[in-house]
N, C-alpha and C. Protein backbone atom coordinates (compact mmCIF):
# COMPACT_ATOMS: atom_id res chain seq x y z
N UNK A 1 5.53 -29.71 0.59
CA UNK A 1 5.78 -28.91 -0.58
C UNK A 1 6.11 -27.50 -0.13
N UNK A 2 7.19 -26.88 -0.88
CA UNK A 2 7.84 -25.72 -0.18
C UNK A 2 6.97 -24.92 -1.74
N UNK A 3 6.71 -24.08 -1.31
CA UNK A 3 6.59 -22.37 -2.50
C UNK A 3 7.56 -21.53 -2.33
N UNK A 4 8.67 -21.53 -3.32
CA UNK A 4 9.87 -20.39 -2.85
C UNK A 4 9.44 -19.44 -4.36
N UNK A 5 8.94 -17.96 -3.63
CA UNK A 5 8.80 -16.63 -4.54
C UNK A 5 10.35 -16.13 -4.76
N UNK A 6 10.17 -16.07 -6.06
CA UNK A 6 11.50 -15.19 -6.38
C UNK A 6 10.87 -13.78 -6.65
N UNK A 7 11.65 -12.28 -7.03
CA UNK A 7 11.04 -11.24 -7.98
C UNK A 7 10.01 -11.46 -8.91
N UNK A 8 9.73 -12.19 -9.85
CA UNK A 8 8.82 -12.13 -11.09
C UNK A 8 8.09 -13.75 -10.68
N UNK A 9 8.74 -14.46 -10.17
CA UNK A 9 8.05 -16.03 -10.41
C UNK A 9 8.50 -16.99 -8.80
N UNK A 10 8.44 -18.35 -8.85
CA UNK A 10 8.03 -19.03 -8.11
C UNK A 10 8.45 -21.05 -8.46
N UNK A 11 9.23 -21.13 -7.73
CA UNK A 11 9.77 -22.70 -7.47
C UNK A 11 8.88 -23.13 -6.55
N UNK A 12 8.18 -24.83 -7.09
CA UNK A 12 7.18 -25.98 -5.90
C UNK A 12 8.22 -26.89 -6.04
N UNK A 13 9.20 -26.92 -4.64
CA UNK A 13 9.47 -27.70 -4.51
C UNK A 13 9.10 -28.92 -3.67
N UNK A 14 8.73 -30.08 -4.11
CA UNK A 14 8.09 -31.00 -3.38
C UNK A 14 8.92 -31.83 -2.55
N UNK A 15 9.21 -32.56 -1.08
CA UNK A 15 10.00 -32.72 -0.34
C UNK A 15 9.71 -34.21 -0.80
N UNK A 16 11.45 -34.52 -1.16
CA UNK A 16 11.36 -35.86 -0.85
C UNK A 16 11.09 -36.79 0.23
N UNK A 17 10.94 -37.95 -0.30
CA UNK A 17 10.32 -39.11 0.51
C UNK A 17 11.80 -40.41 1.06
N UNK A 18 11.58 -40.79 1.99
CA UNK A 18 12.50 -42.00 2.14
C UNK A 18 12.76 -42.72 0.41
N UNK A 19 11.71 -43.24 0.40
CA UNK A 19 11.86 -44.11 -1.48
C UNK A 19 12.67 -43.04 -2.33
N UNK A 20 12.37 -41.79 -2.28
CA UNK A 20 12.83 -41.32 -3.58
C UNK A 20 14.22 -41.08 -3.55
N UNK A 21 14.67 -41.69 -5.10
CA UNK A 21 16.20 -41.93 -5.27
C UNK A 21 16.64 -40.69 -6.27
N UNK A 22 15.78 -40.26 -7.26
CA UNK A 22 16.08 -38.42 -7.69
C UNK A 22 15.73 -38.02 -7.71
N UNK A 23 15.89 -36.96 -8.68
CA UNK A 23 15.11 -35.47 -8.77
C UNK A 23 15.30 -34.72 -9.60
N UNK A 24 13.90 -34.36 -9.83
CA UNK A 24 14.16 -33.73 -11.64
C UNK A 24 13.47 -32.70 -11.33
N UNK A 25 14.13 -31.39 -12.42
CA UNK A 25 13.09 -29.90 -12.56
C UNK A 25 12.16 -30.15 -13.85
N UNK A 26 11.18 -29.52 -13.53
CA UNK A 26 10.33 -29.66 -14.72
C UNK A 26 9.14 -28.38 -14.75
N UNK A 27 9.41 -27.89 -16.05
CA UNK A 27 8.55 -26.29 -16.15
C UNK A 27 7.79 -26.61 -17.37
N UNK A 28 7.16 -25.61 -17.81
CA UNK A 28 6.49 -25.32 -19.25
C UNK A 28 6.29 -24.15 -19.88
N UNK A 29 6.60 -24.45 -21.33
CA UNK A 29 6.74 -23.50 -21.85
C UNK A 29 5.15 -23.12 -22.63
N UNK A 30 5.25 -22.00 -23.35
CA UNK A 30 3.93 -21.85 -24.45
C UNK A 30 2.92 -22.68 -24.81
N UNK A 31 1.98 -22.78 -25.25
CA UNK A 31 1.35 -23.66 -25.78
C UNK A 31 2.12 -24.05 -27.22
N UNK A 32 1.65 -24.98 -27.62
CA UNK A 32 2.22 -25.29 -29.53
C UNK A 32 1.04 -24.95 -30.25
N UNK A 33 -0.13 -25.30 -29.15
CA UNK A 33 -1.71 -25.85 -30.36
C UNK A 33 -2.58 -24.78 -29.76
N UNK A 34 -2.19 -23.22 -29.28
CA UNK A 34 -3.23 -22.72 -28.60
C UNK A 34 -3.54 -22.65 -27.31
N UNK A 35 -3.86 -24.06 -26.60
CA UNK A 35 -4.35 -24.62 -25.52
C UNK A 35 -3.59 -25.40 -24.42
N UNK A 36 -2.61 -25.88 -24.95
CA UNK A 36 -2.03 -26.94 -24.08
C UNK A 36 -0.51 -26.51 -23.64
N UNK A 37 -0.07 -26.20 -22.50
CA UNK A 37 1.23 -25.67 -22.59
C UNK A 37 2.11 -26.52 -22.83
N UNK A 38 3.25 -26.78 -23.18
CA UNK A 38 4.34 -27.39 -23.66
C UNK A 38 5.44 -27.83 -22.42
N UNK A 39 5.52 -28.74 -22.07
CA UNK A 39 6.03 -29.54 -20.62
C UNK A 39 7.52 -30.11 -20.91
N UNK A 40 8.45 -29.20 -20.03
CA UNK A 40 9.98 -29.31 -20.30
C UNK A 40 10.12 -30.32 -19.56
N UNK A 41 11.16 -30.90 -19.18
CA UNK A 41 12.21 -32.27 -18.19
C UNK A 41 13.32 -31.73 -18.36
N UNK A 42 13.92 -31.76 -17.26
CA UNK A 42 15.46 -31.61 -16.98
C UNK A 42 15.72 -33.01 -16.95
N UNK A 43 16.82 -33.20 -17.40
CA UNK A 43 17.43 -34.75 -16.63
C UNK A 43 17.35 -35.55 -15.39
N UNK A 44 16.79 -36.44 -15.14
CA UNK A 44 16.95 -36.66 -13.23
C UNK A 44 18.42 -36.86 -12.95
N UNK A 45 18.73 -36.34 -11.69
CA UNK A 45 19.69 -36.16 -10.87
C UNK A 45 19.46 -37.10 -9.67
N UNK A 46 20.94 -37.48 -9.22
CA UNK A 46 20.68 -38.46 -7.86
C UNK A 46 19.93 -37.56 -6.73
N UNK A 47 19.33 -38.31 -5.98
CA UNK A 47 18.17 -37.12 -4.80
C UNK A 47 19.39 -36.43 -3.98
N UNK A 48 20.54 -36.71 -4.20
CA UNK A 48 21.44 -35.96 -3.53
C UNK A 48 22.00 -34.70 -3.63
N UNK A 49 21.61 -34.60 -4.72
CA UNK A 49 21.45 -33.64 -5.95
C UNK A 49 20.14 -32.23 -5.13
N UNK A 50 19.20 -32.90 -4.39
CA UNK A 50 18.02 -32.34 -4.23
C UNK A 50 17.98 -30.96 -4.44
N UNK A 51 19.27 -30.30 -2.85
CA UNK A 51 19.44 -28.97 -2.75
C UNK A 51 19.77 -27.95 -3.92
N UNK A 52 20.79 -28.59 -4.37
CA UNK A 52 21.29 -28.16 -5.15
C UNK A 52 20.64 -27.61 -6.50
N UNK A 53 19.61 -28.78 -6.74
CA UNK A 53 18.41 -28.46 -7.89
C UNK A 53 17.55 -27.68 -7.27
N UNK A 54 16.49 -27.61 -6.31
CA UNK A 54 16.25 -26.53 -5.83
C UNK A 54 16.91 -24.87 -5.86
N UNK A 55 17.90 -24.89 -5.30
CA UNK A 55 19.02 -23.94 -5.60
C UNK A 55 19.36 -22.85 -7.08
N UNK A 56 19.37 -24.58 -8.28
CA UNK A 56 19.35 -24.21 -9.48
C UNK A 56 18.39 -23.41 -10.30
N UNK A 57 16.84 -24.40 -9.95
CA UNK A 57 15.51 -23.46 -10.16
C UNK A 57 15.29 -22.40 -9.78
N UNK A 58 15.54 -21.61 -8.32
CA UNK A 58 16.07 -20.63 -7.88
C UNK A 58 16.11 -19.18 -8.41
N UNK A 59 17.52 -20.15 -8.64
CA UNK A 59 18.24 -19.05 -9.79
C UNK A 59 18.10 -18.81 -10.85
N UNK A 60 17.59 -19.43 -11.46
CA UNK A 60 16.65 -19.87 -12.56
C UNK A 60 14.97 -19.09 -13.16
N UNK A 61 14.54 -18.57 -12.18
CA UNK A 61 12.79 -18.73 -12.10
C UNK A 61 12.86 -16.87 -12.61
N UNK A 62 13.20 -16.50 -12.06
CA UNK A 62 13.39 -15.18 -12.84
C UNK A 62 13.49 -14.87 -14.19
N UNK A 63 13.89 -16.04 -15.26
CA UNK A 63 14.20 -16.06 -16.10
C UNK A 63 13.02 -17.18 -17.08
N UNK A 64 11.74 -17.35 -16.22
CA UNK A 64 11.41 -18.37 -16.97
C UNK A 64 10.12 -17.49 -17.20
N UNK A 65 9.11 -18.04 -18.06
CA UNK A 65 7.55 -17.15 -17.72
C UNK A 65 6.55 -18.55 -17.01
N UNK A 66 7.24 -19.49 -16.76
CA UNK A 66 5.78 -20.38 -15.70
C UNK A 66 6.54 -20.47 -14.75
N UNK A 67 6.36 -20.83 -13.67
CA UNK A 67 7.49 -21.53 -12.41
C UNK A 67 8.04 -23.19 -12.46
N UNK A 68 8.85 -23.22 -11.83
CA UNK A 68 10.05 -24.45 -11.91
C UNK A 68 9.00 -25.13 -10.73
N UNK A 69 8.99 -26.48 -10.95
CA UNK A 69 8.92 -27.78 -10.19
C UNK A 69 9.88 -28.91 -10.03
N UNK A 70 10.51 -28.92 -8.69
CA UNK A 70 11.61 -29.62 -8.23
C UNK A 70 11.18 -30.72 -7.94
N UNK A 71 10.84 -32.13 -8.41
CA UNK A 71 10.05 -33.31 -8.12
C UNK A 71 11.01 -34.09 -7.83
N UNK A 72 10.72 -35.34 -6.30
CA UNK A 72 11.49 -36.27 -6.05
C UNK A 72 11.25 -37.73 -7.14
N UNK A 73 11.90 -38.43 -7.60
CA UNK A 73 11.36 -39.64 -8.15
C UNK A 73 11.38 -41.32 -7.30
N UNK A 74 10.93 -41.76 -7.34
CA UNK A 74 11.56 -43.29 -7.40
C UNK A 74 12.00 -43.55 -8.32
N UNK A 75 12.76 -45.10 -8.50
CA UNK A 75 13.26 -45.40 -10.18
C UNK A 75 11.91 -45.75 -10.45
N UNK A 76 10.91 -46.05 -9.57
CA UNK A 76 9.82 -46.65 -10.98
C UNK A 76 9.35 -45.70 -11.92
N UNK A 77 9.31 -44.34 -11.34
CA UNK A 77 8.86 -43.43 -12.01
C UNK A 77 9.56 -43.07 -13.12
N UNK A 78 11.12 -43.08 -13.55
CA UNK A 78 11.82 -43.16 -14.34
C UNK A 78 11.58 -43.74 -15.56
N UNK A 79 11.55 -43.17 -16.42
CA UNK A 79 11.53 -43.95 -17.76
C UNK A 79 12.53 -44.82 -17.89
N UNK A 80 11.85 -46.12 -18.43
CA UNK A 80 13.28 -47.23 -18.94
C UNK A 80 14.50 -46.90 -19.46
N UNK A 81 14.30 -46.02 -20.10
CA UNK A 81 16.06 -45.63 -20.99
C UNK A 81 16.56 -44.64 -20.05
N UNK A 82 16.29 -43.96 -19.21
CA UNK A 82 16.65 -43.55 -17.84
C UNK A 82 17.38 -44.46 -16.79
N UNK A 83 16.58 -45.35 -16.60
CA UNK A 83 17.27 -46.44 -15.42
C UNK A 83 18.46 -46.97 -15.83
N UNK A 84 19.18 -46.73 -14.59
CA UNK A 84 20.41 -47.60 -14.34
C UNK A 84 20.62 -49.29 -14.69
């Protein structure tokens, strides 16, 4: 797992694995109810994609108020209406 600091905030990007086939960003926003913060998904991307999403969060994290998480997937991890 890499910690890349930007100015104001901070990308975990976690290093993919042989298995993992993508890769998705995923942050959070506010709470809704007070307590619980509110959990974004980007789309998964092919793991080929990896750098590049890394890259994106990046550029990105300055602009967010939690930090970006660059996660590798397998397809199992994929939701059904996701899979190929």
């Amino acid at each position: 797992m890499s910690v890349i600091r930007t100015k104001t905030n901070m990308v975990v990007a976690y290093e993919p694995e042989p298995a993992d086939r993508y890769v998705q960003i995923v942050w959070h926003g506010p709470p809704e109810d007070g307590r619980h913060l509110r959990a974004f998904e980007g789309p998964p991307w092919p793991i080929d994609q990896y750098r590049a999403s890394v890259d994106w969060a990046v550029s990105m994290a300055d602009f967010m108020r939690y930090p970006l998480y660059v996660v590798p997937l397998r397809l199992k991890d994929l939701p059904r209406e996701l899979r190929p």
